[in-house]
PDB file of N, CA and C in Angstrom:
ATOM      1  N   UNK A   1     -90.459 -82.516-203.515  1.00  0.00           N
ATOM      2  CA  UNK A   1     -91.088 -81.304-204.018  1.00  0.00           C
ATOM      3  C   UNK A   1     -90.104 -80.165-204.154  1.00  0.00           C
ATOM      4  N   UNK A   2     -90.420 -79.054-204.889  1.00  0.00           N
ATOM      5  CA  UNK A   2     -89.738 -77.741-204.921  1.00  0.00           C
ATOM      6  C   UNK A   2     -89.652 -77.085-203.624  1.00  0.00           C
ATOM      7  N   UNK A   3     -88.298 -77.057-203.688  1.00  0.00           N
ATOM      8  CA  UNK A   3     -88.084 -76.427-201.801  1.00  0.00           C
ATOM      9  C   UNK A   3     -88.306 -74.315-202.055  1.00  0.00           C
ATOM     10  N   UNK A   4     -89.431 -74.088-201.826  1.00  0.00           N
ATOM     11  CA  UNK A   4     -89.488 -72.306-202.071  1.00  0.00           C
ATOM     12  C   UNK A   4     -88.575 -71.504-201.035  1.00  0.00           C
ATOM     13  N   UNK A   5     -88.407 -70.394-201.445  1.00  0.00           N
ATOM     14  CA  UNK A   5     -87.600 -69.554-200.875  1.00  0.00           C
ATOM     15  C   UNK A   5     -88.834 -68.530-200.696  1.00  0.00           C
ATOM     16  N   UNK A   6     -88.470 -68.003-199.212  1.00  0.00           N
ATOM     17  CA  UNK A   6     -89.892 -66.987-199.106  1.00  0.00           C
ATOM     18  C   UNK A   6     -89.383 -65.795-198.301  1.00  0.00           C
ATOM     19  N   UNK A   7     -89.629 -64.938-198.802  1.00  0.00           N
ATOM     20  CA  UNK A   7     -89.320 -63.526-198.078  1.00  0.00           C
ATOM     21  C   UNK A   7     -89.894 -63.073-197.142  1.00  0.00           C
ATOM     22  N   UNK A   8     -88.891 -62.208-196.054  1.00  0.00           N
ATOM     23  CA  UNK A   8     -88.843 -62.928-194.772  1.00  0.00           C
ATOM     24  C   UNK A   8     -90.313 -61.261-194.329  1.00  0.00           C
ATOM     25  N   UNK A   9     -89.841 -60.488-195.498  1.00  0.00           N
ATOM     26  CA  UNK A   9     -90.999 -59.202-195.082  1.00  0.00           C
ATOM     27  C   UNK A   9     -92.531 -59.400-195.794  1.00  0.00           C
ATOM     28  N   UNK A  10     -92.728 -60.247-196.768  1.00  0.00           N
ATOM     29  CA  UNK A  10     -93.934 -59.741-197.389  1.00  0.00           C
ATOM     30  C   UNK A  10     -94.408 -61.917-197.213  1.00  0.00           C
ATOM     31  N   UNK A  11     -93.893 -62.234-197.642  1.00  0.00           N
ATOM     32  CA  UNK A  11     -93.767 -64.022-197.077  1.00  0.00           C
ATOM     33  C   UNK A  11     -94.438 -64.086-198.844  1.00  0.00           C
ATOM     34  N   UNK A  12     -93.963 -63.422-199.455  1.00  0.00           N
ATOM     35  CA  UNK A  12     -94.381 -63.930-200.935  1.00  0.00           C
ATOM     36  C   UNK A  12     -92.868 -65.039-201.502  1.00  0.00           C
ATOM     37  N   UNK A  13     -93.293 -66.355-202.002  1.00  0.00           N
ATOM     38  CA  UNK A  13     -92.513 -67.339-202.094  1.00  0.00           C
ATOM     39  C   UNK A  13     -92.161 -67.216-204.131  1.00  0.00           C
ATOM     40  N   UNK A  14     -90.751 -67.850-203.766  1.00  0.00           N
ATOM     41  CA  UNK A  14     -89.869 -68.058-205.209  1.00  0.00           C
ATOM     42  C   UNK A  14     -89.519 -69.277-205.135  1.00  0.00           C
ATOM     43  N   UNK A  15     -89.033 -69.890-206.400  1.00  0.00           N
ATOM     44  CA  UNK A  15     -88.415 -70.702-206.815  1.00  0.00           C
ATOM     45  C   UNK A  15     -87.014 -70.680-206.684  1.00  0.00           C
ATOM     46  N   UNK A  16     -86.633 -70.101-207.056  1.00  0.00           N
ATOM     47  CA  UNK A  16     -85.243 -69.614-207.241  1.00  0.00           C
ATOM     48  C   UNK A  16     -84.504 -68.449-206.213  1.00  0.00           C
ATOM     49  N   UNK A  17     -83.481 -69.136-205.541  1.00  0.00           N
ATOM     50  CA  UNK A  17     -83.000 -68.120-204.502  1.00  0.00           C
ATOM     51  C   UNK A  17     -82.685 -66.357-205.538  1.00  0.00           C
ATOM     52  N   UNK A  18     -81.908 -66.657-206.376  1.00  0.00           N
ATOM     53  CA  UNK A  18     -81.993 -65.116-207.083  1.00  0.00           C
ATOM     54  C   UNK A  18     -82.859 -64.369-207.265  1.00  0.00           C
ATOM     55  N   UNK A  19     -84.132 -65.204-207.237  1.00  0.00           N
ATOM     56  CA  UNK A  19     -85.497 -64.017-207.821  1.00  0.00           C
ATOM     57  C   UNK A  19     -85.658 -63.618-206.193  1.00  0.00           C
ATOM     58  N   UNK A  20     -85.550 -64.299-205.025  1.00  0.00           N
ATOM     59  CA  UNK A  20     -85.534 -64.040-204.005  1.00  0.00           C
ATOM     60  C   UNK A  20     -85.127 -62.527-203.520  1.00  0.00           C
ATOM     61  N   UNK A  21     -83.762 -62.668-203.946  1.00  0.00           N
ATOM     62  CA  UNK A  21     -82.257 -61.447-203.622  1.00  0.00           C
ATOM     63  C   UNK A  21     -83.175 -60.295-204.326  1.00  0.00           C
ATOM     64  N   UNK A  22     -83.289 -60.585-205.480  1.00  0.00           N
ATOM     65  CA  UNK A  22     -83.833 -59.680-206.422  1.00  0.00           C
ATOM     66  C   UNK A  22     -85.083 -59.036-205.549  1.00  0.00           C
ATOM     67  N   UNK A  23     -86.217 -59.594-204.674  1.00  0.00           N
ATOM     68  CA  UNK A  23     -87.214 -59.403-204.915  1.00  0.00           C
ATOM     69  C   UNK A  23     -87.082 -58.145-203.602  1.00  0.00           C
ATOM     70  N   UNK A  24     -86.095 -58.826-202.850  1.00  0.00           N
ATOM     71  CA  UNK A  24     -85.843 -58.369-201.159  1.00  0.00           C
ATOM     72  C   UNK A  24     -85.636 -57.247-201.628  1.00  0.00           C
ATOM     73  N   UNK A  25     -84.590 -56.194-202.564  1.00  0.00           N
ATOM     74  CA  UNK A  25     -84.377 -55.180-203.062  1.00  0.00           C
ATOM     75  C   UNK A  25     -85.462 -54.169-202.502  1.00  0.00           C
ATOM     76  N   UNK A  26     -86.787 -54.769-203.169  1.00  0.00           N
ATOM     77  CA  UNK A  26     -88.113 -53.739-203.341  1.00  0.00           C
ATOM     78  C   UNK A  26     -88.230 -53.154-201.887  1.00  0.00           C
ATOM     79  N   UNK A  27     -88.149 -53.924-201.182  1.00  0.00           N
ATOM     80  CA  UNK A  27     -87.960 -53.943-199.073  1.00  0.00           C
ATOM     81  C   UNK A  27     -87.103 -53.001-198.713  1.00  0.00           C
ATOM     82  N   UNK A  28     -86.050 -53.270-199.294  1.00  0.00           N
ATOM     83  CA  UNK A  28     -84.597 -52.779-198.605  1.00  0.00           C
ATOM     84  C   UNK A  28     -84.638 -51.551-199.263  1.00  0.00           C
ATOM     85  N   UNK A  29     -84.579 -51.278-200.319  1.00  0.00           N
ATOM     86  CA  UNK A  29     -83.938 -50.004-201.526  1.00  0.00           C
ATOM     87  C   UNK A  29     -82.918 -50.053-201.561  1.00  0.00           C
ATOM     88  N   UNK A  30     -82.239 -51.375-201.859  1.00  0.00           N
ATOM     89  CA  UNK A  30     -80.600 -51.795-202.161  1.00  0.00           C
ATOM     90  C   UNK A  30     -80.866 -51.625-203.687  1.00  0.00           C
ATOM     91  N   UNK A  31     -80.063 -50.646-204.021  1.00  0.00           N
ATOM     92  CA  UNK A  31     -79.581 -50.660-205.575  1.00  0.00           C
ATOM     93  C   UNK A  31     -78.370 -50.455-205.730  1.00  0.00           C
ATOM     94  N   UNK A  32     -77.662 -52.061-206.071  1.00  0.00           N
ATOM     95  CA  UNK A  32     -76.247 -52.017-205.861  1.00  0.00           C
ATOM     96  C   UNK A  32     -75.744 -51.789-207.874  1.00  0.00           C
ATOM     97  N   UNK A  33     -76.660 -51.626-208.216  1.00  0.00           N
ATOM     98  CA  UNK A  33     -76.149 -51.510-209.651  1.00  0.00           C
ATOM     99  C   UNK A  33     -76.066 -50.452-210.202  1.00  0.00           C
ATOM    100  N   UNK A  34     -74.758 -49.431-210.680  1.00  0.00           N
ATOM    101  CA  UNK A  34     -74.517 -48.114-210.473  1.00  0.00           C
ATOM    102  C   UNK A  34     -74.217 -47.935-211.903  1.00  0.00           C
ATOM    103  N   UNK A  35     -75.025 -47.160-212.642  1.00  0.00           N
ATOM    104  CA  UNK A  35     -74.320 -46.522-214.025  1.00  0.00           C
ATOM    105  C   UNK A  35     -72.640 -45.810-213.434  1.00  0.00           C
ATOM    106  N   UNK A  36     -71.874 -46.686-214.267  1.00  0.00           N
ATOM    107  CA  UNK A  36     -70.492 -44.998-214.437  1.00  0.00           C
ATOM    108  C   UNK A  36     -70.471 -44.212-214.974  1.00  0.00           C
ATOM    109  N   UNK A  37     -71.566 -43.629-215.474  1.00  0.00           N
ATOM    110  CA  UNK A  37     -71.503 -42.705-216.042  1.00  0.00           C
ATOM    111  C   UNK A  37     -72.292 -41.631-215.406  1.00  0.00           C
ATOM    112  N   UNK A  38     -73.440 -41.710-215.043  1.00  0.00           N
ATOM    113  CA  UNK A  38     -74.016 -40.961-214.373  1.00  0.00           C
ATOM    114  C   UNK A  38     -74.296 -41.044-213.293  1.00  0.00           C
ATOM    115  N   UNK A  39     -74.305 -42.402-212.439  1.00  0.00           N
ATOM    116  CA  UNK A  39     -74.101 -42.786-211.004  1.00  0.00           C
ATOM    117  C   UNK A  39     -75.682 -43.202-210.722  1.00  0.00           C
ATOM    118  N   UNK A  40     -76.562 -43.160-211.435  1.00  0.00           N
ATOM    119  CA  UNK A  40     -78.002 -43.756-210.711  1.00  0.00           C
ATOM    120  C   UNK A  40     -77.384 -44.762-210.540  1.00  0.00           C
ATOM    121  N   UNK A  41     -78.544 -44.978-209.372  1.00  0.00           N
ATOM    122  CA  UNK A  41     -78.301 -46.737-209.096  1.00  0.00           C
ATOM    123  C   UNK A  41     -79.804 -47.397-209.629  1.00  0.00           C
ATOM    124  N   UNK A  42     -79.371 -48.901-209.911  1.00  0.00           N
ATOM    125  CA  UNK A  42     -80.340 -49.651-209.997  1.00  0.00           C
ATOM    126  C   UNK A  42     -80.563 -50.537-208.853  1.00  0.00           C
ATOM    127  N   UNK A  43     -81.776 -51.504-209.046  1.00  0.00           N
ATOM    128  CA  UNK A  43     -81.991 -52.439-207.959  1.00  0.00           C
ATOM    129  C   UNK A  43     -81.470 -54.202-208.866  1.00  0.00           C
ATOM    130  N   UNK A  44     -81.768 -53.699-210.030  1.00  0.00           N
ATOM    131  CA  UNK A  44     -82.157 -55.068-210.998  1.00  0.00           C
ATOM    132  C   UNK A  44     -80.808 -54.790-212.043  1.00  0.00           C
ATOM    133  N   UNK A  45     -79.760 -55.399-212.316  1.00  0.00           N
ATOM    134  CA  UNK A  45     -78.570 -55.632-213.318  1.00  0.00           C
ATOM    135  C   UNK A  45     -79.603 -55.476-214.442  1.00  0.00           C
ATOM    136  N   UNK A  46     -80.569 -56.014-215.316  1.00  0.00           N
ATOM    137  CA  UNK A  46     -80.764 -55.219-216.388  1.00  0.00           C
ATOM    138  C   UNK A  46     -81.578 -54.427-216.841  1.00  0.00           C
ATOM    139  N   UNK A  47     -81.919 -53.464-215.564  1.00  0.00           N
ATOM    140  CA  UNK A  47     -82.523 -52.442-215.714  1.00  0.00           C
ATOM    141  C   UNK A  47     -81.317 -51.088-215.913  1.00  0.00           C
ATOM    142  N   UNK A  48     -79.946 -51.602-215.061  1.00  0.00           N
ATOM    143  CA  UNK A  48     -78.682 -50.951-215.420  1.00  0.00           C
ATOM    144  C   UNK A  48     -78.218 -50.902-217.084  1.00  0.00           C
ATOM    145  N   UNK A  49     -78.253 -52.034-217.796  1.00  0.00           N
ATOM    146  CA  UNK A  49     -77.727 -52.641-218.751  1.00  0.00           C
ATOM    147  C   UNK A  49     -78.719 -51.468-219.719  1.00  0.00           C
ATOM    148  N   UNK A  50     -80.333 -51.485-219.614  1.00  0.00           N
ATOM    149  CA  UNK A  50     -80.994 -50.994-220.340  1.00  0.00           C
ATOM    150  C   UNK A  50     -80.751 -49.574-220.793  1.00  0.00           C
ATOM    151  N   UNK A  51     -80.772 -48.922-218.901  1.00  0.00           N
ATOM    152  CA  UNK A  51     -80.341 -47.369-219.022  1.00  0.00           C
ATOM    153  C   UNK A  51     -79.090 -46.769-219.536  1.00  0.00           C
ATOM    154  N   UNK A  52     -78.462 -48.001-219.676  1.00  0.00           N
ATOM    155  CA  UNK A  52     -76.749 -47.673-220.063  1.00  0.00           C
ATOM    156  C   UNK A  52     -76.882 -47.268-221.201  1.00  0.00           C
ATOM    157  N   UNK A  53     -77.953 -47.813-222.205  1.00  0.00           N
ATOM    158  CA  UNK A  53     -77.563 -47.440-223.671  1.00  0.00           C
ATOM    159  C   UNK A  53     -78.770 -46.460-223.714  1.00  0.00           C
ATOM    160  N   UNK A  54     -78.747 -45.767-222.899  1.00  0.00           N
ATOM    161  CA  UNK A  54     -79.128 -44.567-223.290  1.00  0.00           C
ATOM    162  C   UNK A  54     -78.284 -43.444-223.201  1.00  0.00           C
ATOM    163  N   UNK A  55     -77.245 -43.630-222.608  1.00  0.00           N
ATOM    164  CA  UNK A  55     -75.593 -43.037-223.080  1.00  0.00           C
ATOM    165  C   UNK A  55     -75.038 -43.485-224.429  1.00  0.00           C
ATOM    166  N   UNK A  56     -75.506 -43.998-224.728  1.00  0.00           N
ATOM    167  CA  UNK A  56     -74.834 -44.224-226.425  1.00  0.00           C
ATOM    168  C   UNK A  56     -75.568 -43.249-227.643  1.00  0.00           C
ATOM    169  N   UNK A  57     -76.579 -43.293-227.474  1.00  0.00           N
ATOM    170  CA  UNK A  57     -76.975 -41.925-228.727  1.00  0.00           C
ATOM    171  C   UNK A  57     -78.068 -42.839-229.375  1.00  0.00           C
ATOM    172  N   UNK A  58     -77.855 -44.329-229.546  1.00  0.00           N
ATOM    173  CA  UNK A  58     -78.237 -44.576-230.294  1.00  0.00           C
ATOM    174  C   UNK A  58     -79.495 -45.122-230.142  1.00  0.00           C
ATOM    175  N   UNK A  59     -80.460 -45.050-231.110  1.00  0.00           N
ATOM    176  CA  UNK A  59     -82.323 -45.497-230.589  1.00  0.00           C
ATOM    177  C   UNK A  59     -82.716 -46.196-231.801  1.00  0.00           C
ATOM    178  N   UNK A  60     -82.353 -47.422-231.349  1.00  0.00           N
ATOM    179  CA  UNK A  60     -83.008 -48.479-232.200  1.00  0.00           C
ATOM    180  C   UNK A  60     -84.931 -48.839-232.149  1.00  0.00           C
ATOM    181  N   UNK A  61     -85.500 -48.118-230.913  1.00  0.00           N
ATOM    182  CA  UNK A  61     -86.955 -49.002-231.139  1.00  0.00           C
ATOM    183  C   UNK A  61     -87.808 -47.237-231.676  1.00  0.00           C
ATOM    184  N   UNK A  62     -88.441 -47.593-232.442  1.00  0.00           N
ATOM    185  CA  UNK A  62     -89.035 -46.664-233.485  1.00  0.00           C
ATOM    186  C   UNK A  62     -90.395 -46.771-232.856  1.00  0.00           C
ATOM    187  N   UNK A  63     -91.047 -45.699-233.072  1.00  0.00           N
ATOM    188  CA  UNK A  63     -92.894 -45.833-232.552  1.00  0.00           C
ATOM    189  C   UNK A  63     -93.276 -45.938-234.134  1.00  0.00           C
ATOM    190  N   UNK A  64     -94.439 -46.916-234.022  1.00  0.00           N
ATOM    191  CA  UNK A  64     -94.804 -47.128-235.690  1.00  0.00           C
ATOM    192  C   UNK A  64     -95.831 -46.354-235.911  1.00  0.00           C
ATOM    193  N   UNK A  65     -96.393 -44.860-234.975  1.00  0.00           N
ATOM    194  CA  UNK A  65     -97.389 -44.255-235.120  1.00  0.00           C
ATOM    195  C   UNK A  65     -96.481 -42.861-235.586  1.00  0.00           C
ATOM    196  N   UNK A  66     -95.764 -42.230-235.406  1.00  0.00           N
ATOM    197  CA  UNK A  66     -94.793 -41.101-235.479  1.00  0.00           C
ATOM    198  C   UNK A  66     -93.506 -41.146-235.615  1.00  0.00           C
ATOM    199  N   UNK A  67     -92.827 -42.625-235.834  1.00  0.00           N
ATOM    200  CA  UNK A  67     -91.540 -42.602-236.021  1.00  0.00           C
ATOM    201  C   UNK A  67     -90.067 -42.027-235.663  1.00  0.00           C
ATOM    202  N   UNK A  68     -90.954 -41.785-233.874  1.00  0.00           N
ATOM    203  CA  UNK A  68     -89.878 -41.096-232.832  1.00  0.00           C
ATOM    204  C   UNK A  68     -88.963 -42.130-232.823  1.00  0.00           C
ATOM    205  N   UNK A  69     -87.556 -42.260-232.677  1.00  0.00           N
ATOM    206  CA  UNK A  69     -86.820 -43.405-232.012  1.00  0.00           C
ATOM    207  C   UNK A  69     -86.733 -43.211-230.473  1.00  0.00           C
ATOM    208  N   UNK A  70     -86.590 -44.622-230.072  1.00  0.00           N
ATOM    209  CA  UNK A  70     -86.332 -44.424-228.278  1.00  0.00           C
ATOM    210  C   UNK A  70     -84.950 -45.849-228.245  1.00  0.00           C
ATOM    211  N   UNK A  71     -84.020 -45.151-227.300  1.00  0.00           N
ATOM    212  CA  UNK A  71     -82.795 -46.067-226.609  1.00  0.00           C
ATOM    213  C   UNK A  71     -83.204 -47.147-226.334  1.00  0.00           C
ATOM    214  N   UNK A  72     -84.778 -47.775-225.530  1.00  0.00           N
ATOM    215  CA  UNK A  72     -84.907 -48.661-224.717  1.00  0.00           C
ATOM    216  C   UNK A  72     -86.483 -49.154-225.331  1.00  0.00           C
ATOM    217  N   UNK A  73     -86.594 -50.383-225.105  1.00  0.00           N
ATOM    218  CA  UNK A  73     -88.167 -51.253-225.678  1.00  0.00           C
ATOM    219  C   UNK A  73     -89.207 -50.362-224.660  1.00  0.00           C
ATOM    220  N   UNK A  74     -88.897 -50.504-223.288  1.00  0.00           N
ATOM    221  CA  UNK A  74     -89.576 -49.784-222.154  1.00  0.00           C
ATOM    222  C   UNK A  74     -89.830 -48.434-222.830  1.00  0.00           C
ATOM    223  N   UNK A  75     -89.133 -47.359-222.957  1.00  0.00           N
ATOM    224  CA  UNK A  75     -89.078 -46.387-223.244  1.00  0.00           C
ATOM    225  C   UNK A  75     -90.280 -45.899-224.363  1.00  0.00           C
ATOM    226  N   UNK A  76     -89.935 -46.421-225.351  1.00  0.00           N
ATOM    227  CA  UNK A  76     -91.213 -46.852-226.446  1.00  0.00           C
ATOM    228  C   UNK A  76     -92.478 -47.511-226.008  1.00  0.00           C
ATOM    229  N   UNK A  77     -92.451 -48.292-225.143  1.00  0.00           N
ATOM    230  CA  UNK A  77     -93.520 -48.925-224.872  1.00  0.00           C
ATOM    231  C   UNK A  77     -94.723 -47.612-224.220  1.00  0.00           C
ATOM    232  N   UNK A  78     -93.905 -46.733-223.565  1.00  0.00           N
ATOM    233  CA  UNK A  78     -94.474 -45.898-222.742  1.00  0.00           C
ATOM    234  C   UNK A  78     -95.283 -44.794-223.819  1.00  0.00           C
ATOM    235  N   UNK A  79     -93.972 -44.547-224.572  1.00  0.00           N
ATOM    236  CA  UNK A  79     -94.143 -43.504-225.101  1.00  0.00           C
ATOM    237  C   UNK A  79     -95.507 -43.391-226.232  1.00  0.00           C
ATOM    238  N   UNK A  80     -95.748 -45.171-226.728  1.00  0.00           N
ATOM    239  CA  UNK A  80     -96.719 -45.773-227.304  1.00  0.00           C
ATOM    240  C   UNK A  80     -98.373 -45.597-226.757  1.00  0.00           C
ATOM    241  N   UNK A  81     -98.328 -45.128-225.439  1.00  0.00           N
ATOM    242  CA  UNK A  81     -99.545 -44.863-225.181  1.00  0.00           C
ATOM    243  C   UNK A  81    -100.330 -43.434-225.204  1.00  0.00           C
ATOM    244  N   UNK A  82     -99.304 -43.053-225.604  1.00  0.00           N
ATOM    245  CA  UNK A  82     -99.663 -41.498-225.969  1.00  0.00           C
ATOM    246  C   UNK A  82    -100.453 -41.488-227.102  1.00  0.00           C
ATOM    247  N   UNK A  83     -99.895 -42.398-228.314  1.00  0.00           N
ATOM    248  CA  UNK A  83    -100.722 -42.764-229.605  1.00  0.00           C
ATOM    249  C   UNK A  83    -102.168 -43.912-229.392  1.00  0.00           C
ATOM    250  N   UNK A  84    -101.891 -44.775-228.109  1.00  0.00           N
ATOM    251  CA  UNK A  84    -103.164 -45.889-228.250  1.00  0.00           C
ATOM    252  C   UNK A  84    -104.320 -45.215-226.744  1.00  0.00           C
ATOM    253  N   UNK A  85    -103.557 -44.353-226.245  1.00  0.00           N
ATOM    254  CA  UNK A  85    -104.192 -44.694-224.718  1.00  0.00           C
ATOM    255  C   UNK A  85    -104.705 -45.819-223.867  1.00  0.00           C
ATOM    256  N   UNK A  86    -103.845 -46.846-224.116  1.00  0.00           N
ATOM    257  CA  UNK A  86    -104.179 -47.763-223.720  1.00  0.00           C
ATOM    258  C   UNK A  86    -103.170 -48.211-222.176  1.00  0.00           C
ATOM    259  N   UNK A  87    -103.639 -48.834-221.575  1.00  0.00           N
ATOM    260  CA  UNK A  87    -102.811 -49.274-219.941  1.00  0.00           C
ATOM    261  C   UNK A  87    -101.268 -50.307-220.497  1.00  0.00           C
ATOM    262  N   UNK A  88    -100.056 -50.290-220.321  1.00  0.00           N
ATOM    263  CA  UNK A  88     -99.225 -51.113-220.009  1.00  0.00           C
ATOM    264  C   UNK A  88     -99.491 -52.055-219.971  1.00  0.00           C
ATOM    265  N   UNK A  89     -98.943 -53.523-220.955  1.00  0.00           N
ATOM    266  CA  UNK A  89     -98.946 -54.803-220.327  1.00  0.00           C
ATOM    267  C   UNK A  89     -98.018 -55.253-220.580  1.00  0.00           C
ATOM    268  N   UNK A  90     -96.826 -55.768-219.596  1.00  0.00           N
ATOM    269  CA  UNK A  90     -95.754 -55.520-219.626  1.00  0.00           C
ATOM    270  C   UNK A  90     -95.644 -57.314-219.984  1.00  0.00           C
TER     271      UNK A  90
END
């Protein structure tokens, strides 16, 4: 069988030792992933990756209700409920 990995504070079980590391974060408030540019930290590598290009200028995801651009899919997603009022489903 699948040998689970289970966390040792909440005893919620993974598959995968990384989603594990990852999950322990939420416990700890280890955010070893540091923009250089502005120094937040993250908990999750591509939640770093995401915020990074919001130092670039550039905003590829468009709202198709007002045609704001946003840096990040998240970003838009949010900003999208202003036009639907509808809850997040991520």
């Amino acid at each position: 069988g699948i040998r689970w990995h289970v966390c040792p504070y909440c005893s919620k079980e993974f598959k995968k030792p990384s989603d594990l590391v990852r999950h322990i974060r939420i416990h700890t408030h280890e955010k070893p992933f540091k923009c250089p540019q502005c120094f937040r930290a993250f908990a999750v590598k591509s939640t770093l990756t995401a915020h990074i290009k919001t130092h670039t200028g550039i905003k590829a995801f468009k709202c198709q209700f007002c045609m704001k651009s946003f840096s990040t899919s998240g970003s838009l997603k949010v900003h999208i409920r202003l036009h639907t009022g509808k809850a997040l489903k991520w």
